[in-house]
Protein backbone atom coordinates (compact mmCIF):
# COMPACT_ATOMS: atom_id res chain seq x y z
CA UNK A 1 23.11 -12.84 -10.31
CA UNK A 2 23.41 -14.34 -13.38
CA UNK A 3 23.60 -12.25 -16.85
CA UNK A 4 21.91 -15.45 -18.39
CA UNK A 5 19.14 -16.18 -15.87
CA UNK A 6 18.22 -12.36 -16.28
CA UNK A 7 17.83 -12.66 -20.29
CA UNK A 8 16.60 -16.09 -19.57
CA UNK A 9 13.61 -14.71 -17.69
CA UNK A 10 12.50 -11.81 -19.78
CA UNK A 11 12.39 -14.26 -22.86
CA UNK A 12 10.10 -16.36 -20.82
CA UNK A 13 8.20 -13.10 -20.01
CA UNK A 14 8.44 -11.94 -23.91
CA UNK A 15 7.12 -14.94 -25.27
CA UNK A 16 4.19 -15.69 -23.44
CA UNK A 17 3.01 -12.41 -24.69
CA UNK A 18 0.86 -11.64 -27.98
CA UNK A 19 0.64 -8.03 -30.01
CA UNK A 20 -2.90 -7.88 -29.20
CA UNK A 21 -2.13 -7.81 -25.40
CA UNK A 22 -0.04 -4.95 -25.52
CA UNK A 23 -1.90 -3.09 -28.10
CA UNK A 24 -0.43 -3.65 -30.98
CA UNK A 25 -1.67 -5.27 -34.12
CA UNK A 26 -1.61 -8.89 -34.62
CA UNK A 27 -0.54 -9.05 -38.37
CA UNK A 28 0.34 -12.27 -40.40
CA UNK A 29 0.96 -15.33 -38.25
CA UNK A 30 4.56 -15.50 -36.33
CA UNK A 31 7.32 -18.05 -36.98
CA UNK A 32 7.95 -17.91 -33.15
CA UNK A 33 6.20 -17.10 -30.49
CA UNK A 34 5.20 -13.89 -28.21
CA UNK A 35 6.21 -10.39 -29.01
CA UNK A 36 9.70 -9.54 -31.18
CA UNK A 37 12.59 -8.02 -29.48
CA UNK A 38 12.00 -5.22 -31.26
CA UNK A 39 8.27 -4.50 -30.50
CA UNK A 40 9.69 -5.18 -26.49
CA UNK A 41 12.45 -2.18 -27.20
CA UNK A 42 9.75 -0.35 -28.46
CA UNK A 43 7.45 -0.72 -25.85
CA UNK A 44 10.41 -0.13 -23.18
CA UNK A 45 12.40 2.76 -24.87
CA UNK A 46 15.44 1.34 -25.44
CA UNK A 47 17.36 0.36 -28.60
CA UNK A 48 16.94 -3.06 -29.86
CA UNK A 49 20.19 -3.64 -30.11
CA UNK A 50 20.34 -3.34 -26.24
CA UNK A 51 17.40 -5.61 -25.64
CA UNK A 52 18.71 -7.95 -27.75
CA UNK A 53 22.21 -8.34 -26.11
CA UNK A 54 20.20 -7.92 -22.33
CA UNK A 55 18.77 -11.80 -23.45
CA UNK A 56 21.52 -12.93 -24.80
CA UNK A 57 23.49 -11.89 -21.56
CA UNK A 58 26.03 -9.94 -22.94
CA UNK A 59 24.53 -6.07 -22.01
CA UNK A 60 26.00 -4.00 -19.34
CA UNK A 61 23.28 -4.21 -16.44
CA UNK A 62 20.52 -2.17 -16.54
CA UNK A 63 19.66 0.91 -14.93
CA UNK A 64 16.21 1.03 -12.40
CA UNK A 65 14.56 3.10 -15.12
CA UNK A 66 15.73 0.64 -18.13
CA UNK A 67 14.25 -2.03 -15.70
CA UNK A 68 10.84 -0.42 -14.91
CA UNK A 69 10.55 -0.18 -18.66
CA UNK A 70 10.74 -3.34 -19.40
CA UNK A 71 8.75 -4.62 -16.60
CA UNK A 72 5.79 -2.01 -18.32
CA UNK A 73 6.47 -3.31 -21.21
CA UNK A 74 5.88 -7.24 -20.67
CA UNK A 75 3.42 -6.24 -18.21
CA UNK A 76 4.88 -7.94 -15.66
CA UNK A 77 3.14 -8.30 -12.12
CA UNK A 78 4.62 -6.88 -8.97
CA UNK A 79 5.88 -9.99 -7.91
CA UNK A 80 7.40 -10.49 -11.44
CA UNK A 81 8.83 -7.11 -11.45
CA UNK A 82 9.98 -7.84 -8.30
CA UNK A 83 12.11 -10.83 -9.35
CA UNK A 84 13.22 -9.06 -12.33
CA UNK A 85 14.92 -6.27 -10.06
CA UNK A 86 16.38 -8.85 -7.65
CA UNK A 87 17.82 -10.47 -10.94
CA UNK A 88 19.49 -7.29 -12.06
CA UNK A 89 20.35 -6.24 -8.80
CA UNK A 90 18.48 -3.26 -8.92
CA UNK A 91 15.85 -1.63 -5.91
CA UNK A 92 12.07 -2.71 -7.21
CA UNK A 93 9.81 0.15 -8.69
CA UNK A 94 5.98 0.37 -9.26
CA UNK A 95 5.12 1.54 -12.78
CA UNK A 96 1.59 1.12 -11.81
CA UNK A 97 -0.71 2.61 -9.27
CA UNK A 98 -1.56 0.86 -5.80
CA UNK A 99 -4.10 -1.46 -4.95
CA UNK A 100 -7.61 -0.66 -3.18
CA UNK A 101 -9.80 -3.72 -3.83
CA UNK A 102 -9.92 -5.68 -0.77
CA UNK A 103 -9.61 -9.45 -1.24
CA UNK A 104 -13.46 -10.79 -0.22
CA UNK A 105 -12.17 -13.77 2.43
CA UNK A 106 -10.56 -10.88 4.30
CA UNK A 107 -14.02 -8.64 4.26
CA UNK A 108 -15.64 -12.02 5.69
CA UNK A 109 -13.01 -12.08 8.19
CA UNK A 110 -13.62 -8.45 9.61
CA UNK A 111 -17.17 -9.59 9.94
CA UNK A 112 -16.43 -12.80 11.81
CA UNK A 113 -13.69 -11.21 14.61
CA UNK A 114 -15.16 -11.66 18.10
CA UNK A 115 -14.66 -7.92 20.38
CA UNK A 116 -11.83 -7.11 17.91
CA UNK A 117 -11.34 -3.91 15.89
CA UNK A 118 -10.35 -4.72 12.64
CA UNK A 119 -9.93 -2.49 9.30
CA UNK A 120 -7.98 -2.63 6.15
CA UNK A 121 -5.62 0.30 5.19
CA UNK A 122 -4.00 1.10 1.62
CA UNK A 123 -0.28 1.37 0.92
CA UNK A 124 -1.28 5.30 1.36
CA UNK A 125 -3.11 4.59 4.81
CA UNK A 126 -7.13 4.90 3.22
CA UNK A 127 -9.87 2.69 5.64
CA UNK A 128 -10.64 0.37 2.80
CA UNK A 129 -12.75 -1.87 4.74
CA UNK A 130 -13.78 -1.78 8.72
CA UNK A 131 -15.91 -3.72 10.54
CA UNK A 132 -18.90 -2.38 13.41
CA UNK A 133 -16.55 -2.29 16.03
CA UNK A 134 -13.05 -0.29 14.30
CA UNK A 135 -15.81 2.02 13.40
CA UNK A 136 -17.14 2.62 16.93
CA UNK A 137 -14.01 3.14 18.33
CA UNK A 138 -12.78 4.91 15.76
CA UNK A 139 -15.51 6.77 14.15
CA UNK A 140 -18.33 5.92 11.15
CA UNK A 141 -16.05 5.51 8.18
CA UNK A 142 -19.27 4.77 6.02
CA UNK A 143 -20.43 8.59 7.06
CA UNK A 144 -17.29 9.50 5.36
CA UNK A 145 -16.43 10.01 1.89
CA UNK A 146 -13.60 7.88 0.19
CA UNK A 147 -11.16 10.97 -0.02
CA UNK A 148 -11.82 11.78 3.94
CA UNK A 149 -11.06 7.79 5.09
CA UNK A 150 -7.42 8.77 4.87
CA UNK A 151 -5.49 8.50 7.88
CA UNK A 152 -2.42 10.17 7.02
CA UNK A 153 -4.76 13.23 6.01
CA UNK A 154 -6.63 12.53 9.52
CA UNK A 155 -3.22 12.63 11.00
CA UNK A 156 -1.76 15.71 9.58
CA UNK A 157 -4.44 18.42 8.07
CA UNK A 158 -7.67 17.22 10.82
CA UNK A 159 -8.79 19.95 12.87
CA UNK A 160 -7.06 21.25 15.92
CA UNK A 161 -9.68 20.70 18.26
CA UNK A 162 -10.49 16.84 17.59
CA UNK A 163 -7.38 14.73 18.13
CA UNK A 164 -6.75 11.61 16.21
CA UNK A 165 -9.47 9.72 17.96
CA UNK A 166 -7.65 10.44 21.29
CA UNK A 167 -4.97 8.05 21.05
CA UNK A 168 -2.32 7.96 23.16
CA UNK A 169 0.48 7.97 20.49
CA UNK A 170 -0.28 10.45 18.08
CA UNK A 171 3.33 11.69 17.62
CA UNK A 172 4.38 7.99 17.05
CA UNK A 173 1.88 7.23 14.80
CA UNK A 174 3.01 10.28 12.71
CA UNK A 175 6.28 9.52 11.90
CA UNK A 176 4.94 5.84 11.74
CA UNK A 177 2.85 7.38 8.58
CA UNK A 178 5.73 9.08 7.34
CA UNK A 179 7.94 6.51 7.29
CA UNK A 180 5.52 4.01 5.62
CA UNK A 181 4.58 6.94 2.84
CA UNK A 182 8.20 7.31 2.37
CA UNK A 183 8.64 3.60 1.47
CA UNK A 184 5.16 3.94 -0.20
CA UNK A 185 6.47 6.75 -2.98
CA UNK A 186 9.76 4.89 -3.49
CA UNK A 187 7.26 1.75 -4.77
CA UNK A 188 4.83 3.78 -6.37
CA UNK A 189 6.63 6.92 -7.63
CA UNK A 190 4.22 7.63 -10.63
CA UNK A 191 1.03 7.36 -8.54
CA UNK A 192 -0.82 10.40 -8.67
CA UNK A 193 -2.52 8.70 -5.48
CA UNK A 194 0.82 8.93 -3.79
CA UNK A 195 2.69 11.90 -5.23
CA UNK A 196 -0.63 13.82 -4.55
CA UNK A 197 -0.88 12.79 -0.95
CA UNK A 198 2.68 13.34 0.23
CA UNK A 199 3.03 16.40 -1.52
CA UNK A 200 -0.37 17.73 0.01
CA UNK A 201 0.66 17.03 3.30
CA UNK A 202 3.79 18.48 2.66
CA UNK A 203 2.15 21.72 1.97
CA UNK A 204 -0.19 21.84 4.43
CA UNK A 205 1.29 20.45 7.27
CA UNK A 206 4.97 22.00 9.00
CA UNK A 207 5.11 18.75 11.09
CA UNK A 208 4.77 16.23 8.27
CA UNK A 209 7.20 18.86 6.06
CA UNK A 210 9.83 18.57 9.33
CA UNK A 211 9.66 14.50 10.00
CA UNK A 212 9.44 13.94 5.93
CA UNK A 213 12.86 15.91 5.62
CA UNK A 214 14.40 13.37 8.26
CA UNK A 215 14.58 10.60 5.55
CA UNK A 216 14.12 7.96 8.17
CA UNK A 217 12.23 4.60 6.54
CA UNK A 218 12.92 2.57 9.80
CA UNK A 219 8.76 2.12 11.87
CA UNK A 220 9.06 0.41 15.34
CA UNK A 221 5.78 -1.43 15.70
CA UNK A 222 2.61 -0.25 17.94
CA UNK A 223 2.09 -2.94 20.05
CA UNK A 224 -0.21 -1.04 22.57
CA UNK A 225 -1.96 2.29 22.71
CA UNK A 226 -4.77 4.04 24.11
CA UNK A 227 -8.14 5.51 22.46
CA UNK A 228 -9.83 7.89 24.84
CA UNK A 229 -13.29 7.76 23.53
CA UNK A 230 -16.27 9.89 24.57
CA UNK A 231 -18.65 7.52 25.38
CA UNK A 232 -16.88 4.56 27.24
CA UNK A 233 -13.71 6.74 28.44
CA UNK A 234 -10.18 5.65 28.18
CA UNK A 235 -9.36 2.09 26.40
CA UNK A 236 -6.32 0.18 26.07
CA UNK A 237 -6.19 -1.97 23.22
CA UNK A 238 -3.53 -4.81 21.45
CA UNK A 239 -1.84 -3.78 18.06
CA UNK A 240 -1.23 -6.18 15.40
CA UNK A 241 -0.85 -5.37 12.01
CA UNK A 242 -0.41 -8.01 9.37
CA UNK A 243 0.97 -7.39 6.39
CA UNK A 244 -1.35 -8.55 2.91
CA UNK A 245 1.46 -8.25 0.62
CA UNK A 246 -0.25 -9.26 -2.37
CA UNK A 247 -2.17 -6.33 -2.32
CA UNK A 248 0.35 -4.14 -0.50
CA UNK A 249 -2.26 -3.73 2.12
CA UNK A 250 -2.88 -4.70 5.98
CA UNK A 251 -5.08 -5.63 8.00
CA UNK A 252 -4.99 -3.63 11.43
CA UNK A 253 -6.50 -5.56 14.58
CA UNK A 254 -7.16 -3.87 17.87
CA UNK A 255 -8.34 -6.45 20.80
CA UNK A 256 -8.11 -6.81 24.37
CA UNK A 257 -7.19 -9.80 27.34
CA UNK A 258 -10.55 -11.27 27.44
CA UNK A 259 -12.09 -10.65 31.10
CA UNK A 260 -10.26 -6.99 31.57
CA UNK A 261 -12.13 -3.87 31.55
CA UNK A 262 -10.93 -2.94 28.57
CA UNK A 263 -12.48 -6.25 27.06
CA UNK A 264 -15.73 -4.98 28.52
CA UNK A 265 -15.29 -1.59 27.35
CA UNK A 266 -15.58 -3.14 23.67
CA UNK A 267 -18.12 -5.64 24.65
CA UNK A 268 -20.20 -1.80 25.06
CA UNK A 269 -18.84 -0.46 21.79
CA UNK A 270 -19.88 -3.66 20.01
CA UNK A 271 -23.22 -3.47 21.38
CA UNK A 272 -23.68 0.48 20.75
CA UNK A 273 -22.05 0.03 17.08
CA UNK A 274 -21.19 3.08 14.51
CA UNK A 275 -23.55 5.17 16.63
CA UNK A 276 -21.46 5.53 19.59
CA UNK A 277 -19.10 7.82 17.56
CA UNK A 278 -21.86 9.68 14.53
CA UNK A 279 -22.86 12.03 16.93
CA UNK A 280 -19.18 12.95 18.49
CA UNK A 281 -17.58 16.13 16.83
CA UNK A 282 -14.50 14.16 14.87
């Protein structure tokens, strides 16, 4: 890309910017405005004189790190960030943490999905949001507390005895979580969230420990699997996953062909609700 379109860009990102915005004081009124090169450098740390010739086009291109600076500096957005990478040529990074609000249109959608299991997971695999039915397939997420919704911790540390909710590809979906926290930590790599969760689970699990030192970032998608619950037996479900990327989140939806028995089968669960699962050992 162009040397001039990337300087071009962060003086567009400099100048909509005031002192007070990134903490600094405002002082006597500015000849130009947004934040000075100098205050950016500062912010960034890097030498003005660098800064200076990175807008003018003339600097050598900048390193990820330089880059991640910068983008904390102007407090850029991810999409921002995003662009400035592509513009530099340079892999993205996350200098901030991940997202767990849930945008509301999508909690009214979980509530308005006919016989479908629906539930929102984090770039770290938390339940963020469910609806009746993902939680009586599943199990109660609201019985739960916040740290336990995980499903990477479900996947890796849960107890011996209780499966992952019976499903019939366990092993896949485990170095399907992998793979994702991989590409996760690469985004995010000064989340505590994240550096806290992969390197628990690579503590405490030999499995996660193995498939994590395979490096592979490649997931084939689920588009079938099979939940043998306790109270309705064995069910056969649809997997689609769709991607919220503004939030670095998705929506997971588990359905059925309409008339088979495993439509019926969650016709029951939807009927029984949360309580078919609160009572079974999970």
């Amino acid at each position: 890309m162009s040397k001039q379109e990337l300087g071009a860009f962060l003086r567009s990102r400099r100048e909509r910017l005031q002192p007070q915005d990134v903490g600094l004081p405002s002082g006597p009124r500015r000849r130009t405005p947004g934040l000075r090169r100098e205050e950016v450098a500062v912010l960034a740390h890097i030498s003005t004189e660098y800064y200076v010739r990175l807008e003018q086009g003339r600097a050598p291109w900048p390193s990820a790190e330089v880059l991640a600076g910068i983008a904390g500096a102007l407090l850029l957005t991810d999409a921002e960030s995003d662009h400035l990478h592509v513009l530099a040529g340079a892999a993205p990074t996350r200098t901030r943490t991940h997202r767990r609000d849930v945008r509301p249109s999508i909690l009214a959608l979980l509530e308005r999905l006919p016989q479908t299991a629906g539930f929102v997971t984090s770039a770290v695999f938390e339940v963020l949001a469910w609806n009746d039915l993902a939680a009586a397939l599943m199990e109660d997420f609201a019985a739960l507390a916040p740290q336990d919704r995980n499903l990477a911790r479900r996947a890796f540390l849960g107890p011996a005895q209780a499966p992952l909710y019976g499903i019939s590809d366990a092993a896949e979906f485990r170095h399907h979580v992998v793979m994702q926290l991989r590409a996760t930590l690469a985004r995010y790599p000064a989340d505590p969230a994240v550096t806290g969760l992969v390197d628990g689970l690579r503590a405490g699990s030999p499995d996660f420990a193995r498939l994590w030192e395979r490096h592979d970032v490649q997931a084939e998608p689920t588009l079938r699997k099979t939940f043998r619950h306790p109270v309705v037996g064995p069910i056969t479900v649809d997997c689609d996953s769709l991607a919220l990327t503004d939030r670095d989140q998705h929506l997971v939806l588990y359905s059925a062909p309409q008339g088979s028995p495993d439509a019926e089968a969650l016709a029951l669960l939807n009927v029984l609700g949360p309580q078919a699962t609160a009572a079974v050992p999970r």
